[in-house]
Protein backbone atom coordinates (compact mmCIF):
# COMPACT_ATOMS: atom_id res chain seq x y z
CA UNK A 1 100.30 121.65 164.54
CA UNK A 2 102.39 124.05 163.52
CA UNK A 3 104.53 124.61 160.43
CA UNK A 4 107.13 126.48 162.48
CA UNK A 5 110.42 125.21 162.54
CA UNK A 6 111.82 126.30 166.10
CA UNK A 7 115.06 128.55 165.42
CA UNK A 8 118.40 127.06 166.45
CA UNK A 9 119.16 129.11 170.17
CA UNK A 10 122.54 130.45 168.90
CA UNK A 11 123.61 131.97 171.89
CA UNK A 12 123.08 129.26 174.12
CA UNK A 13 125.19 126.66 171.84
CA UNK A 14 127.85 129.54 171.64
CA UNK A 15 128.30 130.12 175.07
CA UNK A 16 127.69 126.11 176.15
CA UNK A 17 130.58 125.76 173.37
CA UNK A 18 132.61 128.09 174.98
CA UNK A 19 132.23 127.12 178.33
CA UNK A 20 133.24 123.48 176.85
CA UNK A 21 136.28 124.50 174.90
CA UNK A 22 137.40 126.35 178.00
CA UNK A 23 137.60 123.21 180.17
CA UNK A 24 138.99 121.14 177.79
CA UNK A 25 141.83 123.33 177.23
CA UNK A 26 141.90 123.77 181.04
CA UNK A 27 142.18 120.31 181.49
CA UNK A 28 145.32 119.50 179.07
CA UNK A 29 148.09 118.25 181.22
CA UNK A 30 150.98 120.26 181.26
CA UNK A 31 150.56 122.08 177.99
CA UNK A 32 148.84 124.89 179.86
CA UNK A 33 150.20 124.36 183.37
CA UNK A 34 150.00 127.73 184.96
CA UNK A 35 149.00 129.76 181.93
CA UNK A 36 145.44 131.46 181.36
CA UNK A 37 143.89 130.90 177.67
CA UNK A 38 144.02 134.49 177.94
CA UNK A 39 147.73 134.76 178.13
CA UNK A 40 148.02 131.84 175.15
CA UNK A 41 146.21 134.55 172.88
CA UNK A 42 148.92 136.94 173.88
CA UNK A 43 151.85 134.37 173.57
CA UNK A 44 150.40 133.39 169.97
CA UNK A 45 150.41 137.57 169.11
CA UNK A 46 153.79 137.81 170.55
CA UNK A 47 155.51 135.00 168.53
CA UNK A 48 154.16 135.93 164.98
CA UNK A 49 154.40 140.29 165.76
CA UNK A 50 157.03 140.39 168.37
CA UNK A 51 157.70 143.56 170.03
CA UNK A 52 154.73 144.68 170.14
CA UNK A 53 153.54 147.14 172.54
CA UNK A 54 150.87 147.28 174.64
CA UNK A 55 148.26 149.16 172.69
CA UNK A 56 149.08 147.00 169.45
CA UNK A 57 148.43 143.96 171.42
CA UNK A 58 145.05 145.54 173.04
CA UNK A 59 144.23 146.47 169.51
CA UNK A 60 144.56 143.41 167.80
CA UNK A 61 143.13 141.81 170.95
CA UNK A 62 140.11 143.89 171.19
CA UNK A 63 140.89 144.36 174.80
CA UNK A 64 141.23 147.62 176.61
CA UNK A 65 144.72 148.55 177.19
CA UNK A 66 144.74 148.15 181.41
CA UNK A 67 143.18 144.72 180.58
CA UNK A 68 146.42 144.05 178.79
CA UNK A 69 148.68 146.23 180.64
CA UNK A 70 147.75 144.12 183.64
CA UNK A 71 147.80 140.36 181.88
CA UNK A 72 151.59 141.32 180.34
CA UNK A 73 152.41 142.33 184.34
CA UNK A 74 151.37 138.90 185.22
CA UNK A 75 152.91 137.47 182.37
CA UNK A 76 156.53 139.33 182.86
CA UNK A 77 156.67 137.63 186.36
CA UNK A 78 155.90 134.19 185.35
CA UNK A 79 158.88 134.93 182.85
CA UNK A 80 156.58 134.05 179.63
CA UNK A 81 157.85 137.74 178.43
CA UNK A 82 159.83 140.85 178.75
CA UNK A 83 159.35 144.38 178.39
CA UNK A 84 161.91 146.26 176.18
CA UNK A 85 162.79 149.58 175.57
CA UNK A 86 161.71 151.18 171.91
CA UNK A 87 164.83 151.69 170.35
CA UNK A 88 163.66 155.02 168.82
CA UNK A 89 161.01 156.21 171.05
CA UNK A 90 162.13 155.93 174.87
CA UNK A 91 158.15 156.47 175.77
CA UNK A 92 157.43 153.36 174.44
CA UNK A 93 157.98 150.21 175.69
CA UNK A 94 157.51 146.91 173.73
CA UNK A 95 156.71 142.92 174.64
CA UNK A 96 158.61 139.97 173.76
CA UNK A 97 158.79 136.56 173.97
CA UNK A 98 161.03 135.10 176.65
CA UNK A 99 162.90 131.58 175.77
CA UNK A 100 159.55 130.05 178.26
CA UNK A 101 157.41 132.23 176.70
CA UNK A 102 158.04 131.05 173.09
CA UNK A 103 157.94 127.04 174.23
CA UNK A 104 154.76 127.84 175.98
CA UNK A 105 153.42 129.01 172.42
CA UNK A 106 155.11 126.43 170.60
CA UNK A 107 152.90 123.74 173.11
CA UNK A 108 150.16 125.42 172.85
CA UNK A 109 149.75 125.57 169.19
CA UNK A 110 150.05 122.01 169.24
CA UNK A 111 147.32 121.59 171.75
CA UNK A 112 145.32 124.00 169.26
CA UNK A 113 145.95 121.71 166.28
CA UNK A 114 144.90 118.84 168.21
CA UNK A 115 141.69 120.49 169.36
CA UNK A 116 140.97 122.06 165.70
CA UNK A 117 141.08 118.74 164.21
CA UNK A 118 138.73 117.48 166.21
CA UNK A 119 136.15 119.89 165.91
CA UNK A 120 136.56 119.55 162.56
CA UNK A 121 136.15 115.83 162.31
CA UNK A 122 133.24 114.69 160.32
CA UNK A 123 132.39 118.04 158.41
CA UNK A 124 133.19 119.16 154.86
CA UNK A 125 135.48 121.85 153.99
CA UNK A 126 132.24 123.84 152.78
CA UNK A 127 130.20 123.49 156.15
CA UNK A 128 133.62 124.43 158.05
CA UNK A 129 134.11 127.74 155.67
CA UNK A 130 130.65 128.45 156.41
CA UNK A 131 130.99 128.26 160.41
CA UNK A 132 133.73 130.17 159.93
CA UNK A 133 131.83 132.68 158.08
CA UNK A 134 128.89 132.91 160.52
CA UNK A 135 131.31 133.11 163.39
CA UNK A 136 133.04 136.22 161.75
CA UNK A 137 129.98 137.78 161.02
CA UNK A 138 128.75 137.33 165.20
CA UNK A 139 132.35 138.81 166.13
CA UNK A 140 131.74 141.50 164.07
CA UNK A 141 128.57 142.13 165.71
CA UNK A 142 127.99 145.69 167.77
């Protein structure tokens, strides 16, 4: 026998985590109706740096900005937000929240909090800090 302890697979328990977050935010009755999780990280940029333009938003992100050129088109006709004029460069055009847009983010945070609290259940503040750490560290990861 061997003294070998067998290595936790990390990126199979990341992605099966993933894959299970997704559907349980997918499957939240009308807190998400009709909105990608995609857009919610948009909506949640938008309401805490509003008018922000597109290459802020892919920046902060860490999308490419088509990828978010194209989500705010989507976005702009399901009226979640607007596109506005820069008031001192007329090249640039910003993102905002529309009235929908803002209680879609105010819902969803409170889906969030739910969700949160439940992963967290059952685990110290010091083995939470240190998840949090470790998951930093892999999205920092090139």
């Amino acid at each position: 026998m061997s003294n070998d302890v067998k290595s936790p697979r990390f990126v199979f328990l990341v992605n099966q985590a993933h894959r299970k977050l997704q559907r349980w935010t997918e499957t939240r009755p009308g807190t998400w109706e009709g909105i990608s999780t995609a857009q919610v990280g948009l909506l949640f940029l938008l309401a805490s740096r509003n008018q922000a333009t597109i290459g802020e938003i892919a920046q902060a992100l860490q999308v490419a900005p088509a990828a978010t050129t194209n989500l705010s088109k989507r976005m702009e006709v399901s009226g979640l937000i607007e596109r506005i004029a820069d008031r001192d460069d007329g090249r640039v055009t910003r993102l905002r929240l529309t009235q929908s847009g803002e209680e879609a983010s105010a819902r969803s945070r409170e889906m969030l909090k739910e969700l949160n609290k439940r992963m967290s259940d059952g685990f110290s503040s010091e083995e939470l800090a240190t998840v949090a750490r470790w998951l930093s560290h892999v999205g920092d990861l090139e």
